[in-house]
PDB file of N, CA and C in Angstrom:
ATOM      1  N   UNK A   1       0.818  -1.191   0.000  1.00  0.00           N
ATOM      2  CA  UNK A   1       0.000   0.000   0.000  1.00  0.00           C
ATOM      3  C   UNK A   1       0.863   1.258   0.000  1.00  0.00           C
ATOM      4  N   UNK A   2       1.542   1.236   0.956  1.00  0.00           N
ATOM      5  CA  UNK A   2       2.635   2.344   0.777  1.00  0.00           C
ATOM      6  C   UNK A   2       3.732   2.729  -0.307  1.00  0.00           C
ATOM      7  N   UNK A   3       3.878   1.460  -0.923  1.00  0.00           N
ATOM      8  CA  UNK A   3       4.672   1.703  -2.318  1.00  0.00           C
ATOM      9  C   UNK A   3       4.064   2.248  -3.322  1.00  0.00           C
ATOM     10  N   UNK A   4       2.728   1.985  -3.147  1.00  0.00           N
ATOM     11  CA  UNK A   4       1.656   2.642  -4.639  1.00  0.00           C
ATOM     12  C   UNK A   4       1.711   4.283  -4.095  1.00  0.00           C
ATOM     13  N   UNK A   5       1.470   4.531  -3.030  1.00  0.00           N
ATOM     14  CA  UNK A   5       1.335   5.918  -2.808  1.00  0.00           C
ATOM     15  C   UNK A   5       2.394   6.455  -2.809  1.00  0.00           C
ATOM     16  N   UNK A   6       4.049   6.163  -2.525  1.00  0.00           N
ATOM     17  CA  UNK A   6       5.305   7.042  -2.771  1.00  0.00           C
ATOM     18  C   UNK A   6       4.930   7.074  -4.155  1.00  0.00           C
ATOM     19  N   UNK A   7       4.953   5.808  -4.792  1.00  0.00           N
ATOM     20  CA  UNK A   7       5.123   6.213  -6.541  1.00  0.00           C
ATOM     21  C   UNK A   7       3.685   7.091  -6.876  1.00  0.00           C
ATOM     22  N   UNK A   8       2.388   7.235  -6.279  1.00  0.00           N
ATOM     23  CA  UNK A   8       1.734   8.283  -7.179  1.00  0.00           C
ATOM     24  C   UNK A   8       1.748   9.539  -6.522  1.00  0.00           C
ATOM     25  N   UNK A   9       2.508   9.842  -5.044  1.00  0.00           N
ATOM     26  CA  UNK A   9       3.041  11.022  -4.798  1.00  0.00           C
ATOM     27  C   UNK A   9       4.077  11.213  -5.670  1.00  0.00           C
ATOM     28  N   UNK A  10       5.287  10.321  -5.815  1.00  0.00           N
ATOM     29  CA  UNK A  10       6.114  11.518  -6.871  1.00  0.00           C
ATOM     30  C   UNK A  10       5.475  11.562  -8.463  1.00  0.00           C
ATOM     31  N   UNK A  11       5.056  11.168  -9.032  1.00  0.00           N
ATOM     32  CA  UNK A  11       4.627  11.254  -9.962  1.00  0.00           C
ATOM     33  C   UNK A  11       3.581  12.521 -10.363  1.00  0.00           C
ATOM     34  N   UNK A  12       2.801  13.028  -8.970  1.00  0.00           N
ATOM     35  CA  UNK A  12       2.265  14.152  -8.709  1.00  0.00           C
ATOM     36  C   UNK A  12       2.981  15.440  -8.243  1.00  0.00           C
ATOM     37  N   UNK A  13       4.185  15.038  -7.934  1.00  0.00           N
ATOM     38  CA  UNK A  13       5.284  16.003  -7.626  1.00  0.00           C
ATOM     39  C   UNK A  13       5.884  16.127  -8.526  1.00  0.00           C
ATOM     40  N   UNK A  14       6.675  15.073  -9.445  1.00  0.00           N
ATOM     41  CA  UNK A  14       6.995  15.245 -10.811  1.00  0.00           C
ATOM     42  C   UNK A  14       6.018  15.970 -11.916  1.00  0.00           C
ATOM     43  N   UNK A  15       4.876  16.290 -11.832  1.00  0.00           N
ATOM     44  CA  UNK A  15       4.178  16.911 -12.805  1.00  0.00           C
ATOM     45  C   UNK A  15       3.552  18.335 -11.942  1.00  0.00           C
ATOM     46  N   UNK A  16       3.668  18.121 -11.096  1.00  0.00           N
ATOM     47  CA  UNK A  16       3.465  19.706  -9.982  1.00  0.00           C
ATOM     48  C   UNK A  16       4.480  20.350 -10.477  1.00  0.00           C
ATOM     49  N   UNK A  17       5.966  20.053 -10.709  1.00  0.00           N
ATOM     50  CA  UNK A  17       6.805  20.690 -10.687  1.00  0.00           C
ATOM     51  C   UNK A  17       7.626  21.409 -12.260  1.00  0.00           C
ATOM     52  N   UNK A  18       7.045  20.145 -13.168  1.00  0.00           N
ATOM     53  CA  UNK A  18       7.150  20.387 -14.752  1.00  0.00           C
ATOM     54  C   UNK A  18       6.165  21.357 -14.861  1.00  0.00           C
ATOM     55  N   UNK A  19       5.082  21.517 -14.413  1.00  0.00           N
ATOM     56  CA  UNK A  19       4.042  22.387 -14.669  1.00  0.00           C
ATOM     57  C   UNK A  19       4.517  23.846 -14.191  1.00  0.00           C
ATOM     58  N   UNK A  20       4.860  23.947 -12.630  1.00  0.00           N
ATOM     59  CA  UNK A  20       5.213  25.271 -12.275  1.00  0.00           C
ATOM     60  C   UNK A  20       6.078  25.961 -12.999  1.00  0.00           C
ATOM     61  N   UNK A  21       7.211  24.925 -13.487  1.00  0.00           N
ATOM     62  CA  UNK A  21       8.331  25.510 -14.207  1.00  0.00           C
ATOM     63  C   UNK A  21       7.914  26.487 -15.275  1.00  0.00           C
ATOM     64  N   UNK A  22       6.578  25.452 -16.236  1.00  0.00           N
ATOM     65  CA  UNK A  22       6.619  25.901 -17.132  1.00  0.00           C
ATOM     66  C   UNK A  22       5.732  27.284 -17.177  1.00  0.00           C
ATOM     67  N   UNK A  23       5.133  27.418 -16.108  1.00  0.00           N
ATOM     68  CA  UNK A  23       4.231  28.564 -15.701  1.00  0.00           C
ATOM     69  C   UNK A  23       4.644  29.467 -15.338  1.00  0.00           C
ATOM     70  N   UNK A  24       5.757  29.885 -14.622  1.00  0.00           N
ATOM     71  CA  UNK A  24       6.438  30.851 -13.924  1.00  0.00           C
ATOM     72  C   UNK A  24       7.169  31.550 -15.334  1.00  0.00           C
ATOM     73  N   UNK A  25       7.745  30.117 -15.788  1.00  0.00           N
ATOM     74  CA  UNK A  25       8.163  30.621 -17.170  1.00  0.00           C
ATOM     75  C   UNK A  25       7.982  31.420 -18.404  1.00  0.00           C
ATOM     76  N   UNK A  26       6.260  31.250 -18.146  1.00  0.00           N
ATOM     77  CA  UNK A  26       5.594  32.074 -19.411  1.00  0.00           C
ATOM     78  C   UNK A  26       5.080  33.156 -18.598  1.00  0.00           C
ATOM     79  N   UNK A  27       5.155  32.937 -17.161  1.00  0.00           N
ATOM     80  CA  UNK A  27       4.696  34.589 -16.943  1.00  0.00           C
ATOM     81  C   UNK A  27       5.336  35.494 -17.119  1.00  0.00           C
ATOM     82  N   UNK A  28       6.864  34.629 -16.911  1.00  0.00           N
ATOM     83  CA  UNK A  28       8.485  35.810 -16.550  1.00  0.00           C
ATOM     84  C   UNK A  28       8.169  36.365 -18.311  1.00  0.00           C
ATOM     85  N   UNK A  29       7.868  35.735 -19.263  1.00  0.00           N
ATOM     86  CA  UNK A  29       8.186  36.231 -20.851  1.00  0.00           C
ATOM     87  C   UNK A  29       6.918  37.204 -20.942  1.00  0.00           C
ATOM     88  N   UNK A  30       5.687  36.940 -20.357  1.00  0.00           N
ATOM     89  CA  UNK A  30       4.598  37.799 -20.591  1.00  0.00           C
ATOM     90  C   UNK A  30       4.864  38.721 -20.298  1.00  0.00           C
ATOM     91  N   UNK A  31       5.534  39.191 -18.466  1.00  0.00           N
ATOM     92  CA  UNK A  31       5.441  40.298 -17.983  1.00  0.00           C
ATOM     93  C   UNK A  31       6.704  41.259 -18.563  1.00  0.00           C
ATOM     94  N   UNK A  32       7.741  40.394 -19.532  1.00  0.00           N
ATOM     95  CA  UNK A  32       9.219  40.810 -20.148  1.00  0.00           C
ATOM     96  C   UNK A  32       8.355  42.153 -21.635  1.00  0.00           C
ATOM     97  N   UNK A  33       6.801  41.301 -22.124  1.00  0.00           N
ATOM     98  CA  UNK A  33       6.921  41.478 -23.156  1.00  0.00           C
ATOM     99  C   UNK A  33       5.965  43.073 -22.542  1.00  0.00           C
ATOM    100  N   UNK A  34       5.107  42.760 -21.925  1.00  0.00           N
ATOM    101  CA  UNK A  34       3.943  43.708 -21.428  1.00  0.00           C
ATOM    102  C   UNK A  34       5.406  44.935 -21.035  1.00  0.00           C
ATOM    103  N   UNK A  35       6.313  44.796 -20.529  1.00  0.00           N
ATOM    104  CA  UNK A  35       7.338  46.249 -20.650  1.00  0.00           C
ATOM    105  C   UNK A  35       8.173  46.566 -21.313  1.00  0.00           C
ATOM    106  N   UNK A  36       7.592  45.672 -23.138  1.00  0.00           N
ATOM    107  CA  UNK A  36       8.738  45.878 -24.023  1.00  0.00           C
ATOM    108  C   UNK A  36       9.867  45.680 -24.168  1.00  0.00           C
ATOM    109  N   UNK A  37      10.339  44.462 -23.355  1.00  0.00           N
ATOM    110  CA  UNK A  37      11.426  44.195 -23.313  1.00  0.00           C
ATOM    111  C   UNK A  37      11.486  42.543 -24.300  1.00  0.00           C
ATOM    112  N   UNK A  38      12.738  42.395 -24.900  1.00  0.00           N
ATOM    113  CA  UNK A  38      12.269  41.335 -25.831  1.00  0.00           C
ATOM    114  C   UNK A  38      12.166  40.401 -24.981  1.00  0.00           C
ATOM    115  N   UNK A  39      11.848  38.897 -24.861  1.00  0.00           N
ATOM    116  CA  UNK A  39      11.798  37.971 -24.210  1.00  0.00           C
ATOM    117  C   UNK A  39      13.011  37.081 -24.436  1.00  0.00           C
ATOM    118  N   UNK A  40      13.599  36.748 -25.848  1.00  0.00           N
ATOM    119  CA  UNK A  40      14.246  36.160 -26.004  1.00  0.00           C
ATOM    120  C   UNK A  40      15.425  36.757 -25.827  1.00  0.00           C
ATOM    121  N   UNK A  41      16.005  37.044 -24.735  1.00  0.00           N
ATOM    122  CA  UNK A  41      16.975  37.359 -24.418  1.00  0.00           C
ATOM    123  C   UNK A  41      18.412  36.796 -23.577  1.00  0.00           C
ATOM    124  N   UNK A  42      18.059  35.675 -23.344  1.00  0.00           N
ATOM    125  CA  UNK A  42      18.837  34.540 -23.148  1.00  0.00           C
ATOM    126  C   UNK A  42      18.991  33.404 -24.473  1.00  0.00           C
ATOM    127  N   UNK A  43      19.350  34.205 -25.425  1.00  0.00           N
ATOM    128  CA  UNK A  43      19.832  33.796 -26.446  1.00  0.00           C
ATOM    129  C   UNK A  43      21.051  32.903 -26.738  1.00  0.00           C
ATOM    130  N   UNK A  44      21.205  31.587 -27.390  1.00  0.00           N
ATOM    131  CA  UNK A  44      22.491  30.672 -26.216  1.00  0.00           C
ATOM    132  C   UNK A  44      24.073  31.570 -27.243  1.00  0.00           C
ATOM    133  N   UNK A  45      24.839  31.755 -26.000  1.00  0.00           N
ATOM    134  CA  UNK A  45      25.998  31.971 -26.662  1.00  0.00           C
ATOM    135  C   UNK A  45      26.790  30.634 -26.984  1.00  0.00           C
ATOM    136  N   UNK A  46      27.667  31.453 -27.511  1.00  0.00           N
ATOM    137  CA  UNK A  46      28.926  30.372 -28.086  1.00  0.00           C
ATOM    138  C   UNK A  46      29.592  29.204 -26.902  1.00  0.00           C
ATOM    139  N   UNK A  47      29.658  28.276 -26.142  1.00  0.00           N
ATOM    140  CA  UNK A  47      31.001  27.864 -25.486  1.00  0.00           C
ATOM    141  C   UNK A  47      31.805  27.229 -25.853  1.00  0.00           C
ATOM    142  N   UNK A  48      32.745  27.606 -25.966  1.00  0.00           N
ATOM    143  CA  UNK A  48      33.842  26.768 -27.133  1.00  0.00           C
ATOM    144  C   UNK A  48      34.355  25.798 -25.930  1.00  0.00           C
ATOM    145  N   UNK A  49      34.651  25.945 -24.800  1.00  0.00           N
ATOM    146  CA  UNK A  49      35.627  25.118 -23.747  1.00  0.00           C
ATOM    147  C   UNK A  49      34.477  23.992 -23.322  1.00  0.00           C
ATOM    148  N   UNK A  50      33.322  23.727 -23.532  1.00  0.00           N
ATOM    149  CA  UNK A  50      32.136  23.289 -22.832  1.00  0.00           C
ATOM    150  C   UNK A  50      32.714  21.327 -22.899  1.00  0.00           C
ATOM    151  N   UNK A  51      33.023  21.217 -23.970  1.00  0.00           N
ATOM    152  CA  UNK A  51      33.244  19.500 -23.835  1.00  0.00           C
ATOM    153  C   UNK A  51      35.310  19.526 -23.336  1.00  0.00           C
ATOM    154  N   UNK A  52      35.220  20.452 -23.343  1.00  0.00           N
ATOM    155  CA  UNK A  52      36.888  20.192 -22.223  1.00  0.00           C
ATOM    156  C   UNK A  52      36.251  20.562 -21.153  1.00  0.00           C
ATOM    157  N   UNK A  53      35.870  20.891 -20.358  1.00  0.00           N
ATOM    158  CA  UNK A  53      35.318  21.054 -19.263  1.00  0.00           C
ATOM    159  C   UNK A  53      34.489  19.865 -18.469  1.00  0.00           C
ATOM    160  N   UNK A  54      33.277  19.244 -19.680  1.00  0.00           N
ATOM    161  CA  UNK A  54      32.974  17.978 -19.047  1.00  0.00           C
ATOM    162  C   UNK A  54      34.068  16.872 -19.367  1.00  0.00           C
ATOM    163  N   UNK A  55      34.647  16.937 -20.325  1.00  0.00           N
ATOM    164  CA  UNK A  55      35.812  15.710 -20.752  1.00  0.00           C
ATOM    165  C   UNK A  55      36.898  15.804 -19.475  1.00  0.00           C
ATOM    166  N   UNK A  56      37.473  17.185 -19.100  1.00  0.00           N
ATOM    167  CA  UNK A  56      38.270  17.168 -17.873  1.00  0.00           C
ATOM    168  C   UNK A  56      37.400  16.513 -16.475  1.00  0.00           C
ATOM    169  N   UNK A  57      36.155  16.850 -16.362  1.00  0.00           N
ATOM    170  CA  UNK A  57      35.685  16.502 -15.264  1.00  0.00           C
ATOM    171  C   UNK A  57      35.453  15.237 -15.318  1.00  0.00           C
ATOM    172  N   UNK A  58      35.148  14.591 -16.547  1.00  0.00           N
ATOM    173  CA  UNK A  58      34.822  13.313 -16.468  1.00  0.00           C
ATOM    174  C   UNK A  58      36.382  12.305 -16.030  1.00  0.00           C
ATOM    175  N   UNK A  59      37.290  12.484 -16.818  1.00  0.00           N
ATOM    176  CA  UNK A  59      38.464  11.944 -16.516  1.00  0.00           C
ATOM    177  C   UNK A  59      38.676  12.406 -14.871  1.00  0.00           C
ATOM    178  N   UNK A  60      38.514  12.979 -14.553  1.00  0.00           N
ATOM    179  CA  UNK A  60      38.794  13.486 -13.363  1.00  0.00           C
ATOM    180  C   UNK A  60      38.200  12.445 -12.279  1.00  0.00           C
ATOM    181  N   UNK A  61      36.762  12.513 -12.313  1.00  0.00           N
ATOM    182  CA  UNK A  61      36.175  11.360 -11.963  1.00  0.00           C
ATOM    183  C   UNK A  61      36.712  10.032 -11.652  1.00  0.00           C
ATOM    184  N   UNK A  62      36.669   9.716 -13.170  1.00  0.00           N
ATOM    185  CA  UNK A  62      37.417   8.119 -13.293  1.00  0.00           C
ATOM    186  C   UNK A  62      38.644   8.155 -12.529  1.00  0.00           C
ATOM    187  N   UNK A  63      39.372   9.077 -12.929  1.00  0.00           N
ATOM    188  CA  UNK A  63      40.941   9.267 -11.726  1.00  0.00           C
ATOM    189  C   UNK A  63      40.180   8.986 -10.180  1.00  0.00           C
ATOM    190  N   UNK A  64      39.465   9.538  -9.719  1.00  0.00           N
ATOM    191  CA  UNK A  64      39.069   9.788  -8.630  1.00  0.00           C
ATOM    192  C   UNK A  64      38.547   8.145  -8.004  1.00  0.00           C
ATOM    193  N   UNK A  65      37.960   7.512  -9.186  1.00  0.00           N
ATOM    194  CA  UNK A  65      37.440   5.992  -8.379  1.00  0.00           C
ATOM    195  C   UNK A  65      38.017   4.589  -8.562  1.00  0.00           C
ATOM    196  N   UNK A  66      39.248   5.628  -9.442  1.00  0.00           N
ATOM    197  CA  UNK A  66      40.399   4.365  -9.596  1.00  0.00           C
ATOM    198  C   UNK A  66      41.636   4.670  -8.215  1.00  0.00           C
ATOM    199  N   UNK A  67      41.487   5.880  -8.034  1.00  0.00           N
ATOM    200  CA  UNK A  67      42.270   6.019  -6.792  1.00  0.00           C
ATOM    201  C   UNK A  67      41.532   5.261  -5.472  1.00  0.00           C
ATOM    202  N   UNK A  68      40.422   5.837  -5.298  1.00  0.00           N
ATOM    203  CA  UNK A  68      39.704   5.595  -4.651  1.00  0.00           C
ATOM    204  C   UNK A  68      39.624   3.771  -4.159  1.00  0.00           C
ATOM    205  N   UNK A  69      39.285   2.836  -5.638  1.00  0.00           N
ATOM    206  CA  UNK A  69      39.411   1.616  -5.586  1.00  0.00           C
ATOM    207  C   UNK A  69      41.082   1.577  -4.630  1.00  0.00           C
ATOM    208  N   UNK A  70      41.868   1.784  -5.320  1.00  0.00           N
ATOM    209  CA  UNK A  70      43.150   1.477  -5.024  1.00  0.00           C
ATOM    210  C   UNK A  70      43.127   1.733  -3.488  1.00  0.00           C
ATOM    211  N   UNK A  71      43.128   2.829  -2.945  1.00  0.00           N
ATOM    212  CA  UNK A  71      43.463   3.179  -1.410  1.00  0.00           C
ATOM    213  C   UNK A  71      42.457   2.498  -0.387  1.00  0.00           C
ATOM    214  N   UNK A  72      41.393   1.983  -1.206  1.00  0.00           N
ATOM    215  CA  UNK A  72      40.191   1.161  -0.255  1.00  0.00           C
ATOM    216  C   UNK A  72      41.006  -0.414   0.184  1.00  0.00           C
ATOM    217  N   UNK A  73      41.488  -0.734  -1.152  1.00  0.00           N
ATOM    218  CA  UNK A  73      42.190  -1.814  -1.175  1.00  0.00           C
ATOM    219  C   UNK A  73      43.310  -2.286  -0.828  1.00  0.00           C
ATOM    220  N   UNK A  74      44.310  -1.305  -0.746  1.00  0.00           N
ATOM    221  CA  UNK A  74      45.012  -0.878   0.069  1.00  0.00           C
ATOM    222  C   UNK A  74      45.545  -1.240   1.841  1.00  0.00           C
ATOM    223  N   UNK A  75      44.218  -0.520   1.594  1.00  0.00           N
ATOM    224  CA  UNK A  75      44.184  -0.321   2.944  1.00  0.00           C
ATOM    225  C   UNK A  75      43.177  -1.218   4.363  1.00  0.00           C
ATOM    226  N   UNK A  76      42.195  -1.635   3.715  1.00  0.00           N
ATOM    227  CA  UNK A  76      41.216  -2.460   4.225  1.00  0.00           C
ATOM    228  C   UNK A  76      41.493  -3.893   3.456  1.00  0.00           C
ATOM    229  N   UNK A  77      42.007  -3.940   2.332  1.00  0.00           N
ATOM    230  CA  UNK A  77      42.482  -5.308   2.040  1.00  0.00           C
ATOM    231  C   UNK A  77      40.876  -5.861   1.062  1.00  0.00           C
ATOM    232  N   UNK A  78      41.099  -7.033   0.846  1.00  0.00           N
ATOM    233  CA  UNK A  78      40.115  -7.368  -0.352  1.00  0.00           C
ATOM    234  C   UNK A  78      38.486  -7.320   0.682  1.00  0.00           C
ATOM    235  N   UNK A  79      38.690  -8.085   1.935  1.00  0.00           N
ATOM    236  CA  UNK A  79      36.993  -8.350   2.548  1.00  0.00           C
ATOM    237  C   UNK A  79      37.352  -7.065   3.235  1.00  0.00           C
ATOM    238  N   UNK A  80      35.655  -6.448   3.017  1.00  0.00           N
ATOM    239  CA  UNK A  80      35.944  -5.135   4.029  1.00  0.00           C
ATOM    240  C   UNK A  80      34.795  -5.710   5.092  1.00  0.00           C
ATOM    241  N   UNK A  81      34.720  -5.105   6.543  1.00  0.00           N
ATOM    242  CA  UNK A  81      34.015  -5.408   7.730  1.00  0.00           C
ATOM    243  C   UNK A  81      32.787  -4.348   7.782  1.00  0.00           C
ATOM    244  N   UNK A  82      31.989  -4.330   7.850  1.00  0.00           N
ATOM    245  CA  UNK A  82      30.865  -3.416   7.925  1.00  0.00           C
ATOM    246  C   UNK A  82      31.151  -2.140   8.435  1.00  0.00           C
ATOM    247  N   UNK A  83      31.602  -2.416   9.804  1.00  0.00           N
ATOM    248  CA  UNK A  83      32.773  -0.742  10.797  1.00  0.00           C
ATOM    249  C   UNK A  83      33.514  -0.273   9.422  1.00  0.00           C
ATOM    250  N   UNK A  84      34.374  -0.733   8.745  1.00  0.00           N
ATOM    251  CA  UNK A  84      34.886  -0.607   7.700  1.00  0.00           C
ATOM    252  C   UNK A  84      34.483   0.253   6.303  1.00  0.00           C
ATOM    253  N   UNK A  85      33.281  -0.166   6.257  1.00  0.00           N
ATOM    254  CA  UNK A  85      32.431  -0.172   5.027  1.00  0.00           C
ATOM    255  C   UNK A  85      32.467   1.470   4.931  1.00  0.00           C
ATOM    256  N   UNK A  86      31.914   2.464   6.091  1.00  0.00           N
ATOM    257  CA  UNK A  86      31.375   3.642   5.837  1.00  0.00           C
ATOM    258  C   UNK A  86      32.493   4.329   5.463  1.00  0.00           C
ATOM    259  N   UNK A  87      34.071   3.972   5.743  1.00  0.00           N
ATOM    260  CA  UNK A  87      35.047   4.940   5.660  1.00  0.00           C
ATOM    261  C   UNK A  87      35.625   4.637   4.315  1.00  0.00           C
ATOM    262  N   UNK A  88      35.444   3.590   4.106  1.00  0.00           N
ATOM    263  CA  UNK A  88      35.767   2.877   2.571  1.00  0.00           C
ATOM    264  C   UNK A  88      34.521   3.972   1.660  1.00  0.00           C
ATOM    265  N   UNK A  89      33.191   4.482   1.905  1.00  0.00           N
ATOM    266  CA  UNK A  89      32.515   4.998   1.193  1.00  0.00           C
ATOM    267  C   UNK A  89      32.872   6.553   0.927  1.00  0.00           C
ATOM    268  N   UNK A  90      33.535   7.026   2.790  1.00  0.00           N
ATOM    269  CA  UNK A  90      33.979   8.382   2.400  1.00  0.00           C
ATOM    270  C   UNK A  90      35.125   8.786   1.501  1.00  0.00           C
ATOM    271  N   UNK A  91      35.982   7.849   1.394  1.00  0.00           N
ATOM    272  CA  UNK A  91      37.034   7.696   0.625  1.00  0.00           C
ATOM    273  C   UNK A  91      36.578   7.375  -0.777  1.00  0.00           C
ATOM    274  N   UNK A  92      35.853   6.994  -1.056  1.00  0.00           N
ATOM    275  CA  UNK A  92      35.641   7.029  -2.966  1.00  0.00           C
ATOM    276  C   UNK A  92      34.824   8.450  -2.904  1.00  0.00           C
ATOM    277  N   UNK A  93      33.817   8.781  -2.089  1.00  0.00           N
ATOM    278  CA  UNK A  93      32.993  10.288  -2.371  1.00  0.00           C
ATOM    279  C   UNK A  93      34.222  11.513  -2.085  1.00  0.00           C
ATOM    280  N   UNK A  94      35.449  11.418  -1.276  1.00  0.00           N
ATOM    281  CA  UNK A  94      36.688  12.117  -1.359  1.00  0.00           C
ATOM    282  C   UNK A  94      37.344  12.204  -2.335  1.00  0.00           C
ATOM    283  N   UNK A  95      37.680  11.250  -2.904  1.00  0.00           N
ATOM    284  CA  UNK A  95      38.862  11.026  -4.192  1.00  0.00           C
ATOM    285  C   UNK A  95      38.045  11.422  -5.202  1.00  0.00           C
ATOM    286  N   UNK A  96      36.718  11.395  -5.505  1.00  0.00           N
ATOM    287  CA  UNK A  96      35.580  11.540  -6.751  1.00  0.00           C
ATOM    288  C   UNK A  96      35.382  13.037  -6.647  1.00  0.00           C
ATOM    289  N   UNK A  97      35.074  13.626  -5.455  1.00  0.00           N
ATOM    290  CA  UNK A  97      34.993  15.238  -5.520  1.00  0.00           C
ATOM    291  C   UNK A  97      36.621  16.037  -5.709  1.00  0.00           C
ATOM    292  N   UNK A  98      37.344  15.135  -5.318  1.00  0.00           N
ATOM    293  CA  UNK A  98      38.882  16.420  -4.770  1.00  0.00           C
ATOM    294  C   UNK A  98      39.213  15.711  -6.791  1.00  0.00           C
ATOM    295  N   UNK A  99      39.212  14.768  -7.159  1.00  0.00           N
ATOM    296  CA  UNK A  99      39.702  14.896  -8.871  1.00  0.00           C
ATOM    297  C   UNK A  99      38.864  15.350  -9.546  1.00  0.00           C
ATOM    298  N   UNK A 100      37.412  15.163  -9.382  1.00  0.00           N
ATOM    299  CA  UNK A 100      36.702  16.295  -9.850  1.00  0.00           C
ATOM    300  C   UNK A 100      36.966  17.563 -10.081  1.00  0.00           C
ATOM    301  N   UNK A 101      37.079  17.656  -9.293  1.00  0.00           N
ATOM    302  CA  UNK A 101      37.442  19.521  -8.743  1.00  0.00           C
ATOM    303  C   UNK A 101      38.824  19.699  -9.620  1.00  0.00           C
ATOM    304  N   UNK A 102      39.856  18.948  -9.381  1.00  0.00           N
ATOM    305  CA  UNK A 102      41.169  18.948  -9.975  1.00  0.00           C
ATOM    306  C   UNK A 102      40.899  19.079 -11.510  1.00  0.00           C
ATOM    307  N   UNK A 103      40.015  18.748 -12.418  1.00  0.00           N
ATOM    308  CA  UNK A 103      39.605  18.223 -13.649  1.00  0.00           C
ATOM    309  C   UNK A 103      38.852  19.871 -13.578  1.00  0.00           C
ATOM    310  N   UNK A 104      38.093  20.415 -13.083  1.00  0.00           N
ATOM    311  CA  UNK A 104      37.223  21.445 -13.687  1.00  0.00           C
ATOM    312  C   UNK A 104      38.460  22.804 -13.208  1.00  0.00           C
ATOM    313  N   UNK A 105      39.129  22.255 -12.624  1.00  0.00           N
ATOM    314  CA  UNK A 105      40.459  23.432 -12.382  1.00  0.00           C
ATOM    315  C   UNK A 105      41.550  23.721 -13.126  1.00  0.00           C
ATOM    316  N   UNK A 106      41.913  22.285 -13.564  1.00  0.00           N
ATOM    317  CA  UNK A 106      42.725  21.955 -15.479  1.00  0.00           C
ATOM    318  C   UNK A 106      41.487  22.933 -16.491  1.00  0.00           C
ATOM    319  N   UNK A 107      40.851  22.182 -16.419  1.00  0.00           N
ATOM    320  CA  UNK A 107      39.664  23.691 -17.417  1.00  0.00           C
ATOM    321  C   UNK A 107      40.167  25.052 -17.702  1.00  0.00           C
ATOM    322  N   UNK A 108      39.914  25.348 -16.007  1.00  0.00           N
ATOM    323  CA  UNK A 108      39.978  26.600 -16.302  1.00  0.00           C
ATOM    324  C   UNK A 108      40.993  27.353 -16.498  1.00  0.00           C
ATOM    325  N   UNK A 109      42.175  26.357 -16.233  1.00  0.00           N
ATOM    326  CA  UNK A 109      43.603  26.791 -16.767  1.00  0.00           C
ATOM    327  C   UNK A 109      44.046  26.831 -17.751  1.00  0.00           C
ATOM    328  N   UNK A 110      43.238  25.827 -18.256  1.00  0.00           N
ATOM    329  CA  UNK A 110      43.745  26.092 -19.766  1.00  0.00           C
ATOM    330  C   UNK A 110      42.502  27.029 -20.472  1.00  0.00           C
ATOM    331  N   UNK A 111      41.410  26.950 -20.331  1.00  0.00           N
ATOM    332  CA  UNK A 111      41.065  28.031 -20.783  1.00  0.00           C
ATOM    333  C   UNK A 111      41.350  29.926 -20.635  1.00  0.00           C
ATOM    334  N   UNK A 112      41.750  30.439 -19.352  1.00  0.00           N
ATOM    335  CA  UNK A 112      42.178  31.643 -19.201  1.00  0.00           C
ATOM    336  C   UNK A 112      43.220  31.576 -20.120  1.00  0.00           C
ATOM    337  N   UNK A 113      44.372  30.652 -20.195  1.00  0.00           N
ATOM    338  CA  UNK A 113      45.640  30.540 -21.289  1.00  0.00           C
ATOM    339  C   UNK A 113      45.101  30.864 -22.045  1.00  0.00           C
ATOM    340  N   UNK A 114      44.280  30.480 -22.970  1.00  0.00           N
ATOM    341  CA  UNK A 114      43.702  30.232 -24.382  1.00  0.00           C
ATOM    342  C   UNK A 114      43.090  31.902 -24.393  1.00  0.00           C
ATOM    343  N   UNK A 115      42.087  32.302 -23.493  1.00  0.00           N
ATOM    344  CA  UNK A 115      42.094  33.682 -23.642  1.00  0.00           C
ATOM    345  C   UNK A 115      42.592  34.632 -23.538  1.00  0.00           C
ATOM    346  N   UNK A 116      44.106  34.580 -22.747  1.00  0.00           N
ATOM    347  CA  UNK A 116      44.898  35.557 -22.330  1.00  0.00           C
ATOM    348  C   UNK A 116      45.287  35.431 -23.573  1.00  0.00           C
ATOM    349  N   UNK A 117      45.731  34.272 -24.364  1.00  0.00           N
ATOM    350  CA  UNK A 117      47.010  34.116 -25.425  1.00  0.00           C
ATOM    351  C   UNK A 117      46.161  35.207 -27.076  1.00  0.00           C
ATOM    352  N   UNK A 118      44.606  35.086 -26.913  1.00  0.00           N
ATOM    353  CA  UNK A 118      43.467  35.470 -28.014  1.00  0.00           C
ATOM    354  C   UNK A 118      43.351  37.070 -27.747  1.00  0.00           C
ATOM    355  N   UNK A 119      43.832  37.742 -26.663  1.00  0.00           N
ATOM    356  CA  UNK A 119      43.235  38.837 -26.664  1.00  0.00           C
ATOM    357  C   UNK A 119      43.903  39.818 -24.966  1.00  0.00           C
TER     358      UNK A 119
END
């Protein structure tokens, strides 16, 4: 009984929320247009760095849960103990955010280069 009702609460939350979006949305363009202002004004620009940015973050990642594997293993050895288990989890969500981060920071290094070197 309770499983039918999580799934047709979110499903009512999932369409509560596609709906508001899209409502707030057309008011923000109505009330843009009612003061003459164009609507389409988030017009998409150019990003040239956009797939080095996810390509760095993604490698970054993978760095992050191959380290991660490694230092779990390491260190707790092949069977891990339940006491075990949670610090073995903070350690892959550590190594996955800090190469993450390392990967969207290569980005931006090489992109400022690329614009300092353009202009």
């Amino acid at each position: 009984m309770s499983g039918e009702l999580v799934a047709i609460t979110m499903f009512v939350g999932a369409f509560a929320l596609v709906f508001g979006i899209r409502y707030f949305l057309n008011k923000e363009k109505m009330a843009m247009i009612e003061r003459g202002i164009d609507p389409g004004l988030r017009k998409a620009t150019p990003k040239p760095f956009i797939s080095l940015k996810f390509g760095l973050l993604m490698v970054g990642l993978g760095l992050g849960l191959l380290v991660a594997l490694f230092t779990v293993r390491g260190v707790f050895g092949p069977d891990i103990s339940n006491a075990e288990e949670g610090q073995a989890v903070a350690v892959y969500f550590g190594s996955i955010f800090i190469f993450g981060g390392l990967g969207l920071i290569t980005s931006y290094v090489i992109e400022k280069k690329w614009l300092d070197r353009q202009g």
